[in-house]
Protein backbone atom coordinates (compact mmCIF):
# COMPACT_ATOMS: atom_id res chain seq x y z
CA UNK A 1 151.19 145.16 125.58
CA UNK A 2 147.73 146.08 125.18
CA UNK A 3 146.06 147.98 127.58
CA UNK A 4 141.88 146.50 126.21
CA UNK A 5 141.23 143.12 125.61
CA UNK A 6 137.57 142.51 123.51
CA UNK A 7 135.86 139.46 124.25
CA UNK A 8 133.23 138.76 121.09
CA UNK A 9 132.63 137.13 118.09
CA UNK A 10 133.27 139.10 114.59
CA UNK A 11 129.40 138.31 113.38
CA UNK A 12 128.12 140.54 116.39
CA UNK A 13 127.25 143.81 115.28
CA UNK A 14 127.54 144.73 119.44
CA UNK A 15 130.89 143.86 119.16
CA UNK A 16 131.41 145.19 115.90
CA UNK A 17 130.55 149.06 117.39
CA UNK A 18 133.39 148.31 119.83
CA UNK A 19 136.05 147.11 117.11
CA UNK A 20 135.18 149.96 115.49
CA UNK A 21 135.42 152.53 118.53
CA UNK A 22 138.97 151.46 118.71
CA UNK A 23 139.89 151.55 115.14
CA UNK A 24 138.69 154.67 114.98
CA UNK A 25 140.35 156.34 117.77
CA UNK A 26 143.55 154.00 116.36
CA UNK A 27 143.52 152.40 120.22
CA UNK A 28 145.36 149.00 120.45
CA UNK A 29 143.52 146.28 121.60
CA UNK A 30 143.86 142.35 122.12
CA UNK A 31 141.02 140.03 120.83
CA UNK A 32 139.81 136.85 122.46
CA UNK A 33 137.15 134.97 119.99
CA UNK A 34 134.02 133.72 122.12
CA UNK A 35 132.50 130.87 120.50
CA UNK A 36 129.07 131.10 120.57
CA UNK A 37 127.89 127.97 118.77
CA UNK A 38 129.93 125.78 121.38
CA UNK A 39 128.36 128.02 124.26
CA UNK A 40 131.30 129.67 125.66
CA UNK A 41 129.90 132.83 126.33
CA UNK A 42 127.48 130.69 129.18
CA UNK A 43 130.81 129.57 130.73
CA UNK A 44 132.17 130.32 134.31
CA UNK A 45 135.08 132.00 132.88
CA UNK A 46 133.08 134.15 130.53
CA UNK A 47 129.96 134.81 132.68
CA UNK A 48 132.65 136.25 135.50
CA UNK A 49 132.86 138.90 133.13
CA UNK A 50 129.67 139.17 131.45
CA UNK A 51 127.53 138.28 133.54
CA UNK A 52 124.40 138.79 131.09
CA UNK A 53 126.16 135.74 128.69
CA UNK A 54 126.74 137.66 126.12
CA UNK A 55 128.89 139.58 123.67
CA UNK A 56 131.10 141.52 124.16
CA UNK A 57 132.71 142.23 127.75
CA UNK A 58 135.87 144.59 127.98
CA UNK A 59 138.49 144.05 129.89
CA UNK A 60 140.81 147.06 131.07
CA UNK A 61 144.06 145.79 132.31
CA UNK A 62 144.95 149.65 133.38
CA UNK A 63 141.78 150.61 135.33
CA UNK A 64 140.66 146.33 136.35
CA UNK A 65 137.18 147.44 134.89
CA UNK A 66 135.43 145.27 133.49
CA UNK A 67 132.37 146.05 131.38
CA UNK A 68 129.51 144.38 129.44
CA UNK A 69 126.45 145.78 127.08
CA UNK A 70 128.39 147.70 123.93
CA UNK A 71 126.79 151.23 124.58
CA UNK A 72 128.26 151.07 127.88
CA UNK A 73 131.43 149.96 126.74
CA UNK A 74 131.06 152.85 124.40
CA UNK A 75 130.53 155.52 126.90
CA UNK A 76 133.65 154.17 128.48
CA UNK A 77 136.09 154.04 125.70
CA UNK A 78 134.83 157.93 125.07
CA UNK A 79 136.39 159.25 128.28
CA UNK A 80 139.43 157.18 128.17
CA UNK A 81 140.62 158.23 124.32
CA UNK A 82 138.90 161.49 124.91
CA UNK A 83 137.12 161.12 121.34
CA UNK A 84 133.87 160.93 120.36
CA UNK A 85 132.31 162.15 123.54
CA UNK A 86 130.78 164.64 121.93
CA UNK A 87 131.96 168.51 122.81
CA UNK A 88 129.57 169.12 126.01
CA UNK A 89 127.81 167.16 128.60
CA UNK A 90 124.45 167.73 126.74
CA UNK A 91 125.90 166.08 123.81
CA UNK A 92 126.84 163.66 125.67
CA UNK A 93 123.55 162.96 127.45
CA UNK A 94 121.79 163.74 123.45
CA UNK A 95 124.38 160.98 122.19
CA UNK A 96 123.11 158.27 125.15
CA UNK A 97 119.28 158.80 123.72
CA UNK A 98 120.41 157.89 120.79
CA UNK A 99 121.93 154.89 121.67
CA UNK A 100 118.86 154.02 124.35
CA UNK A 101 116.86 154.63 121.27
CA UNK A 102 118.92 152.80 118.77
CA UNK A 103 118.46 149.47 121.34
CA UNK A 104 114.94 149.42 120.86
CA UNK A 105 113.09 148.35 118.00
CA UNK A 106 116.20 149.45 115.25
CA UNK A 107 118.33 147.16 116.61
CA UNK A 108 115.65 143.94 117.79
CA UNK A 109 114.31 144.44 113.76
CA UNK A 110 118.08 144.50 111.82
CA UNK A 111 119.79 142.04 114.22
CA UNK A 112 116.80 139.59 113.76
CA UNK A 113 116.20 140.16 110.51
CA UNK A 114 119.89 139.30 109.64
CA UNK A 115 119.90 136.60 111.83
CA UNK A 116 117.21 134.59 110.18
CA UNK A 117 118.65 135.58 106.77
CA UNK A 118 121.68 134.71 107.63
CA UNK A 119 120.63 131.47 109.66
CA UNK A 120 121.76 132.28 112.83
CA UNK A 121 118.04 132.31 113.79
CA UNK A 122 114.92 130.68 112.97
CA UNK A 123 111.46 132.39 113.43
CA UNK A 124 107.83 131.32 112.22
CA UNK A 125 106.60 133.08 108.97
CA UNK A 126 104.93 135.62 111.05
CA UNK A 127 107.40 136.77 113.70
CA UNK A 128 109.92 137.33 110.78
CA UNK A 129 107.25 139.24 108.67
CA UNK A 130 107.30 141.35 112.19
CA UNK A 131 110.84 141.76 112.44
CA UNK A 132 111.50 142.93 108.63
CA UNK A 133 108.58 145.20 109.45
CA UNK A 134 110.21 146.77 112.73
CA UNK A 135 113.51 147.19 110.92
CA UNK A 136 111.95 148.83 107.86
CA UNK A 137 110.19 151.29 110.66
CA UNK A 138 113.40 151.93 112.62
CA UNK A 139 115.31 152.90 109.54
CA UNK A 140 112.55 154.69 107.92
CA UNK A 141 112.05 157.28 111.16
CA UNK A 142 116.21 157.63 111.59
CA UNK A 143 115.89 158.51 107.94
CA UNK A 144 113.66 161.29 108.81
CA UNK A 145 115.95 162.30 111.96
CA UNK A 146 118.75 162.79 109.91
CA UNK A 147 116.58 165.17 107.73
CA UNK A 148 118.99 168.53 108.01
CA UNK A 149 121.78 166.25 110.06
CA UNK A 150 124.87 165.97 109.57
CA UNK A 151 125.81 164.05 112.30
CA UNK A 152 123.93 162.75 115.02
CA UNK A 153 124.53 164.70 117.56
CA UNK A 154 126.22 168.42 117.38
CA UNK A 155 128.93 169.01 114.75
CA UNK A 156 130.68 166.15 114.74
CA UNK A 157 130.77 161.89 115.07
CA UNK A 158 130.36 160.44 118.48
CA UNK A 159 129.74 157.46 120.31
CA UNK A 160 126.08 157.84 118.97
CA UNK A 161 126.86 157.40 115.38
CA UNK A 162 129.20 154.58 116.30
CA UNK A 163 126.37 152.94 117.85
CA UNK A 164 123.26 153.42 115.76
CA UNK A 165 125.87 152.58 112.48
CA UNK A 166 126.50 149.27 114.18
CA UNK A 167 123.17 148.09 113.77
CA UNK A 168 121.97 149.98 110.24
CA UNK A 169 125.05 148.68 108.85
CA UNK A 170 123.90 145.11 109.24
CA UNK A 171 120.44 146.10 107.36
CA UNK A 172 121.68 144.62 103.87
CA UNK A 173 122.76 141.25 105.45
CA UNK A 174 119.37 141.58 106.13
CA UNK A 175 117.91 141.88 102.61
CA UNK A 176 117.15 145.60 103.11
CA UNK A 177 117.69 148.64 100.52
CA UNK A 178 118.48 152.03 101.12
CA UNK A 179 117.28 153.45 98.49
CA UNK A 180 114.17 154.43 99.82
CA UNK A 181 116.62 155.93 102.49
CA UNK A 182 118.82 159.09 101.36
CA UNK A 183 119.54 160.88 104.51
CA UNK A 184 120.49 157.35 105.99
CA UNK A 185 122.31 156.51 102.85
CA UNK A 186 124.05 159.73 103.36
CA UNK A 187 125.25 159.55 107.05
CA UNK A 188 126.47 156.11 106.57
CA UNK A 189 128.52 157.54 103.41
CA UNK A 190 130.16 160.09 106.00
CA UNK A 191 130.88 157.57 109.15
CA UNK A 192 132.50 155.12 106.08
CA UNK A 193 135.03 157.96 105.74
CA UNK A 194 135.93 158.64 109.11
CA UNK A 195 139.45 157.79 109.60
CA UNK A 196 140.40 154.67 110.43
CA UNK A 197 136.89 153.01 109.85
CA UNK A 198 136.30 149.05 109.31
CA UNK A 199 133.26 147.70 107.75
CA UNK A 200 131.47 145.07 109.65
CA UNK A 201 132.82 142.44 107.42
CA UNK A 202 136.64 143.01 107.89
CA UNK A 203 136.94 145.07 111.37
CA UNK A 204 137.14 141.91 114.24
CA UNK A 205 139.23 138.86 113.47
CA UNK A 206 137.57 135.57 113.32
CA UNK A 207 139.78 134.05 115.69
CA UNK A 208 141.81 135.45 119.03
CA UNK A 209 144.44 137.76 118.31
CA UNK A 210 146.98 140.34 120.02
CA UNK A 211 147.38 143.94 119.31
């Protein structure tokens, strides 16, 4: 029996970074689907463990934790495998700025982006002009920061490059290039061949499902 049960939906990029936290560290875990469109995530049941109504909220049958907001659910999954914590606490710490900084505008301009692409959301003219404009800016200055990277943070992958790839991965659902983007280009390349990795398309099942 699984120790984790992940409560999302597989078009979620948040929940994506967890599916792909434990496929990574090759952790069981069960999956309940939450059905968005039908508004489950705003019901009793599902608010009593998110209480934010929204995807995704892990449950840890071992500990009775409960947890919401991915990055946090990140940080958590790090100490319990004992991967991708990064070596130090200072990596550590460097690998939550990241993620802090990866839930500002990178993540608002991809995830909306994608979502009006995708029709999942519906903006005026304007507000999406603004959104493909904060995504192109996001991506453009983590370009730049991975100028002489190789990973994120120290000498290998952590939680941080789990997190910021969940949301740059979602940039071509969006209608976005990397071209103009080498260095990005280049770290995703290196995350896509970490053992055990699932692309956002084929990580999360599209219905519940056990271990």
């Amino acid at each position: 029996m699984a120790r984790y049960t992940l409560h999302g939906i597989f078009a979620s990029g948040p929940a994506y970074k967890v599916g792909l936290m434990f496929n990574l560290t090759n952790t069981p875990f069960n999956y309940t689907h939450v059905d968005l469109r039908s508004g489950a995530h705003k019901a009793p049941d599902f608010l009593a463990r998110n209480r934010f109504g929204q995807v995704p909220a892990l449950e840890d049958s071992q500990t009775g934790i409960t947890l919401c907001q991915s990055s946090v659910i990140l940080d958590y999954l790090a100490d319990e495998t004992g991967q991708f914590g990064g070596a130090s606490r200072a990596e550590r710490l460097r690998a939550r700025e990241w993620q802090l900084w990866g839930a500002g505008n990178l993540s608002h301009g991809v995830y909306r982006t994608r979502g009006a692409k995708l029709g999942f959301a519906k903006f005026p003219e304007q507000v999406l002009e603004a959104n493909l404009q904060t995504a192109l800016a996001g991506l453009k200055e983590l370009n730049t920061l991975l100028e002489g990277r190789t990973w994120l943070v120290g000498d290998g992958a952590t939680i941080a490059d789990i997190d910021i790839y969940g949301i740059a991965a979602y940039a071509p659902q969006a209608g976005i290039d990397f071209a103009p983007f080498p260095n990005l280009s280049a770290w995703l390349a290196r995350v896509e061949a970490l053992p055990g990795f699932k692309s956002v398309t084929d990580c999360l099942p599209q219905a519940s499902a056990l271990a």
